[in-house]
N, C-alpha and C. Protein backbone atom coordinates (compact mmCIF):
# COMPACT_ATOMS: atom_id res chain seq x y z
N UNK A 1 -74.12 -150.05 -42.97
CA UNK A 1 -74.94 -150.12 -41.78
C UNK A 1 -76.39 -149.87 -42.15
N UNK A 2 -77.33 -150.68 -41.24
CA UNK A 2 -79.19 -150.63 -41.86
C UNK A 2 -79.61 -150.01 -40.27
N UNK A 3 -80.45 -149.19 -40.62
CA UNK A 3 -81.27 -148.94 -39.35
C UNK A 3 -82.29 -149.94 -39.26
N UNK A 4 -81.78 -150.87 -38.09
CA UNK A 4 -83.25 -151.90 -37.67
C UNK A 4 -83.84 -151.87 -36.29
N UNK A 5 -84.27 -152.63 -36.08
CA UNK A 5 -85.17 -152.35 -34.43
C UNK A 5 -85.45 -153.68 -34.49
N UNK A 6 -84.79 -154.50 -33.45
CA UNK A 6 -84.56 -155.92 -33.40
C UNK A 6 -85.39 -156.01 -32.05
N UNK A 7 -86.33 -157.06 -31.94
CA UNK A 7 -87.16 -157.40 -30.71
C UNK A 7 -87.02 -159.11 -30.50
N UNK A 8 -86.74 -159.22 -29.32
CA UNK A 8 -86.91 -160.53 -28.57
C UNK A 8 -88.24 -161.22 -28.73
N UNK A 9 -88.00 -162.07 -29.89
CA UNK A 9 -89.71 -162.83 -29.37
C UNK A 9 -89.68 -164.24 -28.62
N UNK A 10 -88.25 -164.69 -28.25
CA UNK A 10 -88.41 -166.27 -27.76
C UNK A 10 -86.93 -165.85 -26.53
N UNK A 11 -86.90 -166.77 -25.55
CA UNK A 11 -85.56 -167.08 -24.91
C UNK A 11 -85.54 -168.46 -24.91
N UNK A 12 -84.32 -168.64 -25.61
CA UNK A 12 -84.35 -170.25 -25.59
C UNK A 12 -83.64 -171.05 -24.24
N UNK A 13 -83.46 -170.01 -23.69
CA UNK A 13 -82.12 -170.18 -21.95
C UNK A 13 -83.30 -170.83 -20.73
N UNK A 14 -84.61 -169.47 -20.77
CA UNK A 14 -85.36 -169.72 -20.18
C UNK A 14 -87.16 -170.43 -20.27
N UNK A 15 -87.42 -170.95 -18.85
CA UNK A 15 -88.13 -171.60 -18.84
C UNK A 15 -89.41 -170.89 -19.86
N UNK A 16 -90.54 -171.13 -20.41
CA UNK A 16 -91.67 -170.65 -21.05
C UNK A 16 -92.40 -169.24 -20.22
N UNK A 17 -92.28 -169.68 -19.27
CA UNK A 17 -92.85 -168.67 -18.26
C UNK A 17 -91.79 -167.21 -17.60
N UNK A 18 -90.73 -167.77 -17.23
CA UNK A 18 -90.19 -166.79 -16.94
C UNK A 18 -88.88 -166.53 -17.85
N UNK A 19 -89.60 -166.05 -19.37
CA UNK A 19 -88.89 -165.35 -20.10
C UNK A 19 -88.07 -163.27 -19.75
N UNK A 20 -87.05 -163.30 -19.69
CA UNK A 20 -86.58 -161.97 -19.65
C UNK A 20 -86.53 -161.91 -20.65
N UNK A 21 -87.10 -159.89 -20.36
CA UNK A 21 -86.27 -159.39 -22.31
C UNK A 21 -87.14 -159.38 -23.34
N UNK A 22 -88.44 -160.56 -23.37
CA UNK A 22 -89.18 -160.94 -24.22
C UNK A 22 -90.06 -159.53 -24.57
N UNK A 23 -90.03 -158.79 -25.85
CA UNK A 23 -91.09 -158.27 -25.98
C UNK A 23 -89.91 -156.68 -26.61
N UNK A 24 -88.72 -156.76 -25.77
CA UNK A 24 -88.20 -155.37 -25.90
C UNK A 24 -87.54 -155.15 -26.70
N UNK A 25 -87.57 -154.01 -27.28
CA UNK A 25 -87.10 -153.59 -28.88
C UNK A 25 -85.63 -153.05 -28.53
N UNK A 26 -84.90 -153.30 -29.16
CA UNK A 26 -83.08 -152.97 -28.94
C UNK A 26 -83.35 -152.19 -30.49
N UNK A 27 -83.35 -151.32 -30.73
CA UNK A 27 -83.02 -149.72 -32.21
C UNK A 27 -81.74 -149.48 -32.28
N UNK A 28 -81.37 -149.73 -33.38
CA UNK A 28 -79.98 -149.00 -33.86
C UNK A 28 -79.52 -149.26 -34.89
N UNK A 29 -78.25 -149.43 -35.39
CA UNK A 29 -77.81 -149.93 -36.34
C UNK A 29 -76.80 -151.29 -36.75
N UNK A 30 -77.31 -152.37 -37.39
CA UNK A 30 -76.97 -153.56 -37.60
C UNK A 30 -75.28 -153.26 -38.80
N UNK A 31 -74.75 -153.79 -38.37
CA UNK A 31 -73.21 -153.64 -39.08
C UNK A 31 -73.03 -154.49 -40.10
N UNK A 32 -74.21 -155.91 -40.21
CA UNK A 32 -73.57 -156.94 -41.44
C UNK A 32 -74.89 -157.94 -41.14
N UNK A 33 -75.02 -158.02 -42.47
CA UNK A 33 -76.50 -158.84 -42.22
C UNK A 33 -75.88 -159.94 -41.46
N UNK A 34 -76.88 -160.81 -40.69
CA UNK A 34 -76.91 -161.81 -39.96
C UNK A 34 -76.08 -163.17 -40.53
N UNK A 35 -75.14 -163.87 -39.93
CA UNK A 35 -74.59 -164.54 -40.81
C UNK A 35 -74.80 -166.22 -40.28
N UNK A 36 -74.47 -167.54 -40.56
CA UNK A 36 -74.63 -168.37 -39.61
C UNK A 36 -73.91 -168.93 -38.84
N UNK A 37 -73.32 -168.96 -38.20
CA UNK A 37 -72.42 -169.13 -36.69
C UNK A 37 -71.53 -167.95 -36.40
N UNK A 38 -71.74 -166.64 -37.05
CA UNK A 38 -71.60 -165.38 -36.13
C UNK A 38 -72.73 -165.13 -35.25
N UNK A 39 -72.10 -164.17 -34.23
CA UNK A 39 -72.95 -163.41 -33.39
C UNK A 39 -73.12 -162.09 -33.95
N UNK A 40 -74.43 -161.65 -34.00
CA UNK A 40 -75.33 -160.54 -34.70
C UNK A 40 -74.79 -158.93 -33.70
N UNK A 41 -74.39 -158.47 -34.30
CA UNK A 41 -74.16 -156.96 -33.46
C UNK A 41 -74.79 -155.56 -33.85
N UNK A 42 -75.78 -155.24 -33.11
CA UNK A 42 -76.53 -153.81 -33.50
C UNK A 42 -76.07 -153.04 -32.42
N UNK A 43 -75.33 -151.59 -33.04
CA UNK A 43 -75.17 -150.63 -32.46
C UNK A 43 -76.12 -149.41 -31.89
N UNK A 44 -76.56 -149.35 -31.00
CA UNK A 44 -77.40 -148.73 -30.37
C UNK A 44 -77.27 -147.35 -30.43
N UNK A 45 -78.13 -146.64 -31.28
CA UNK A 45 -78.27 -145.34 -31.05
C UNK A 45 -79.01 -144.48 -29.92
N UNK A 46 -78.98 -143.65 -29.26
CA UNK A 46 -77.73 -142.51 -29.58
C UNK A 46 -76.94 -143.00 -28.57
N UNK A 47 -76.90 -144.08 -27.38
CA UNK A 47 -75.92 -144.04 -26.39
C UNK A 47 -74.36 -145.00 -27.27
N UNK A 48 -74.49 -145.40 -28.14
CA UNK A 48 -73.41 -146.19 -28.36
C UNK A 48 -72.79 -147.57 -27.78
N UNK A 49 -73.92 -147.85 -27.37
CA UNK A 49 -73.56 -148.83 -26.91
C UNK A 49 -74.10 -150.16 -27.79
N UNK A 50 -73.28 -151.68 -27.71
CA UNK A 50 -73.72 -152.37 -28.60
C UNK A 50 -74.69 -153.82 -28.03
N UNK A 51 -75.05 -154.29 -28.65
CA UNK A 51 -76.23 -155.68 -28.45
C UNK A 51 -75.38 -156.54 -28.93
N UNK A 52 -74.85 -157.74 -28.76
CA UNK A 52 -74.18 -158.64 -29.44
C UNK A 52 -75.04 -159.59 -28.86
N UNK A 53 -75.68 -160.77 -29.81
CA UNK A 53 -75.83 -162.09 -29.47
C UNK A 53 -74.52 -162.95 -29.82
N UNK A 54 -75.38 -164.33 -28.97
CA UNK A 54 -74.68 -165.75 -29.35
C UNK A 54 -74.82 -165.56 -30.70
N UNK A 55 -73.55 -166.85 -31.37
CA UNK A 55 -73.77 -167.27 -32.96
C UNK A 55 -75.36 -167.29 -33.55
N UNK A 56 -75.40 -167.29 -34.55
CA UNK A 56 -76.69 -166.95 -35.39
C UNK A 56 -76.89 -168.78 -36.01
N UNK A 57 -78.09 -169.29 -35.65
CA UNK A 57 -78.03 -170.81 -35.88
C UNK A 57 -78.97 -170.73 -37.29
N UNK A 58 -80.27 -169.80 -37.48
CA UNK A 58 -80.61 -170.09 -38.96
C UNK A 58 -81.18 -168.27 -38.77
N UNK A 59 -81.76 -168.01 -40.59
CA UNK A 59 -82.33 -166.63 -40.57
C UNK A 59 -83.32 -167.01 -41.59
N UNK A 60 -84.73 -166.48 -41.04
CA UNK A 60 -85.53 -166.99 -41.72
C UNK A 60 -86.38 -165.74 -42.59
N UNK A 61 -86.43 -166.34 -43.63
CA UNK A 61 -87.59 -164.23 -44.10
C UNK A 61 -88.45 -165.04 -45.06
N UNK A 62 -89.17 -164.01 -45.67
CA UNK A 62 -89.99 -164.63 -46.87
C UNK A 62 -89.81 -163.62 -47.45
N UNK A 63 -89.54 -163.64 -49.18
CA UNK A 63 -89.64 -162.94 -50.12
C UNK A 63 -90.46 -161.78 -50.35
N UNK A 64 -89.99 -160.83 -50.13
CA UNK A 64 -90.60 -159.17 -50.16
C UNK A 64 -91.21 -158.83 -48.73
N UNK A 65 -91.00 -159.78 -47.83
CA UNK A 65 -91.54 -159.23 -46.38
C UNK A 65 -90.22 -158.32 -45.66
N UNK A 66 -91.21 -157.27 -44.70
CA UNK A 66 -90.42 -156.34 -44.31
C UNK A 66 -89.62 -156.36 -43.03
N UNK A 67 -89.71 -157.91 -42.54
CA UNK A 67 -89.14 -158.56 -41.44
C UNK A 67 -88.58 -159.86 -41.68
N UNK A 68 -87.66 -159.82 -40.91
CA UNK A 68 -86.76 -161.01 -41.41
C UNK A 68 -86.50 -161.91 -39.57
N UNK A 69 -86.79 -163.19 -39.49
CA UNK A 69 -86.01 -163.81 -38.09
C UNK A 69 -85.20 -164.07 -37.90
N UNK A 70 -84.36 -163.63 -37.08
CA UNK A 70 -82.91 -164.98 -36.17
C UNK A 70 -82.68 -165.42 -35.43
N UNK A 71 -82.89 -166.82 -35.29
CA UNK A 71 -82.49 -167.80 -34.14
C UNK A 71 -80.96 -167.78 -34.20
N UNK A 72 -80.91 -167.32 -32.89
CA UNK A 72 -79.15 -167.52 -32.22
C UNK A 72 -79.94 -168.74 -31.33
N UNK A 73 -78.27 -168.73 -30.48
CA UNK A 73 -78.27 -170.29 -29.81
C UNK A 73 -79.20 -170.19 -28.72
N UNK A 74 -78.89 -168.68 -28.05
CA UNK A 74 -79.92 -168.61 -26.77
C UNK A 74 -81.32 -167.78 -26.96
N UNK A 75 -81.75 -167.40 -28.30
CA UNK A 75 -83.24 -166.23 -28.61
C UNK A 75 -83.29 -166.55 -29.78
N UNK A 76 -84.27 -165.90 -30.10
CA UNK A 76 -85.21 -165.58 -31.55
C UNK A 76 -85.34 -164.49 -31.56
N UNK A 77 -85.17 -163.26 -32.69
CA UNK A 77 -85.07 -162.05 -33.00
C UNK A 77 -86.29 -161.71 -34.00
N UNK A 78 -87.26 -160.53 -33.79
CA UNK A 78 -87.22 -160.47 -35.06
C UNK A 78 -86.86 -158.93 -35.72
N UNK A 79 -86.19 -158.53 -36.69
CA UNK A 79 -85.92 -157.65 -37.27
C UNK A 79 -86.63 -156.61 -38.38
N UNK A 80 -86.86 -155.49 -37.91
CA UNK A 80 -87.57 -154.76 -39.05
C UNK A 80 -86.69 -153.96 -39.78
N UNK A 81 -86.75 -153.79 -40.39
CA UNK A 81 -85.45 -152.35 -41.68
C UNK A 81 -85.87 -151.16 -41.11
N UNK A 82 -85.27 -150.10 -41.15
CA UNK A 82 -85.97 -148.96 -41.59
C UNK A 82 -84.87 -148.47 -41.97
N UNK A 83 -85.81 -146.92 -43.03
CA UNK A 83 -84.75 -146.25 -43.55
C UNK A 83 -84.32 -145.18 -42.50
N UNK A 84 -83.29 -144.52 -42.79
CA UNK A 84 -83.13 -143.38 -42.27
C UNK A 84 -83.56 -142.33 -42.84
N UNK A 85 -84.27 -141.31 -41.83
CA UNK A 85 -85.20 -140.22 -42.52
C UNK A 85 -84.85 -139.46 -43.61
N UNK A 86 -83.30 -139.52 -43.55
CA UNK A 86 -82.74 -138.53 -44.48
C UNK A 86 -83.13 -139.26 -46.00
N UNK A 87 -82.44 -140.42 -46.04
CA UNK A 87 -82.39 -140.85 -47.73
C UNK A 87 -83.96 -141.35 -47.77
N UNK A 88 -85.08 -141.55 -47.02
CA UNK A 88 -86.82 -141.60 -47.26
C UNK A 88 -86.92 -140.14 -48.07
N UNK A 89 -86.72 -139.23 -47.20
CA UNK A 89 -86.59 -137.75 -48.09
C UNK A 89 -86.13 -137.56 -49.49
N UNK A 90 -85.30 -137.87 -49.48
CA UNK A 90 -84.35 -137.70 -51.06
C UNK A 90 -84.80 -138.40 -51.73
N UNK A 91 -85.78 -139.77 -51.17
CA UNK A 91 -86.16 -140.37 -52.26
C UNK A 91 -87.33 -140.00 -52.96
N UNK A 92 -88.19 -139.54 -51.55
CA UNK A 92 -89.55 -139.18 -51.93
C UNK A 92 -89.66 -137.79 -53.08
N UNK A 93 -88.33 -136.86 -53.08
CA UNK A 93 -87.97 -136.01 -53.58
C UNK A 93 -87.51 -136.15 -55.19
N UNK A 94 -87.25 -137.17 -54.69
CA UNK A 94 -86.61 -137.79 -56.61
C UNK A 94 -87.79 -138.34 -57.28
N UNK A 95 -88.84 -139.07 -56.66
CA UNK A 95 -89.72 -139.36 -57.16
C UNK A 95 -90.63 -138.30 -57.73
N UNK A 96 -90.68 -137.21 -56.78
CA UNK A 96 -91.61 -135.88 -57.47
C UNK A 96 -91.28 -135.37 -58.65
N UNK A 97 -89.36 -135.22 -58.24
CA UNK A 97 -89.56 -134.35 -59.59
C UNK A 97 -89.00 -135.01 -60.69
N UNK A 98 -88.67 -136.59 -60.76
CA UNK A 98 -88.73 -137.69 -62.08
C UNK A 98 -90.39 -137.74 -62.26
């Protein structure tokens, strides 16, 4: 599981103008990178509850960027990583004293 924070940047359902949803960040944790004709599922922390899209139609990133896109059938996603605070710590910790 990755801690990401997935935001709506397109609805492909609705008209240009009266997009829902557009803009709002869904946080939690993604179970399996994005695949193509699955639907994407991030588990929402702390209520537990989950986000499932439609199938996943392409995923787009560029090499060493810290965001990655996914067009499902009905949105466009885009996805940031993050770590979890704990292993940022341990790392920053290993680095001091290597």
């Amino acid at each position: 599981m990755v801690n990401v924070t997935a935001t709506k940047i397109r609805d492909n359902t609705q008209p240009r103008s009266a997009s829902s949803g557009v803009g709002r960040p869904y946080s939690g944790y993604l179970i399996s990178f994005p695949t193509v004709g699955r639907g994407m599922v991030i588990f929402r922390d702390p209520t537990g509850h989950r986000m499932v899209t439609t199938p996943v139609r392409r995923v787009l990133s560029e090499f060493g960027a810290a965001d990655i896109y996914v067009e499902t059938e009905n949105s466009v996603y885009r996805l940031r990583f993050r770590s979890p605070p704990a292993v940022e710590g341990a790392a920053s910790a290993t680095l001091k004293s290597g």
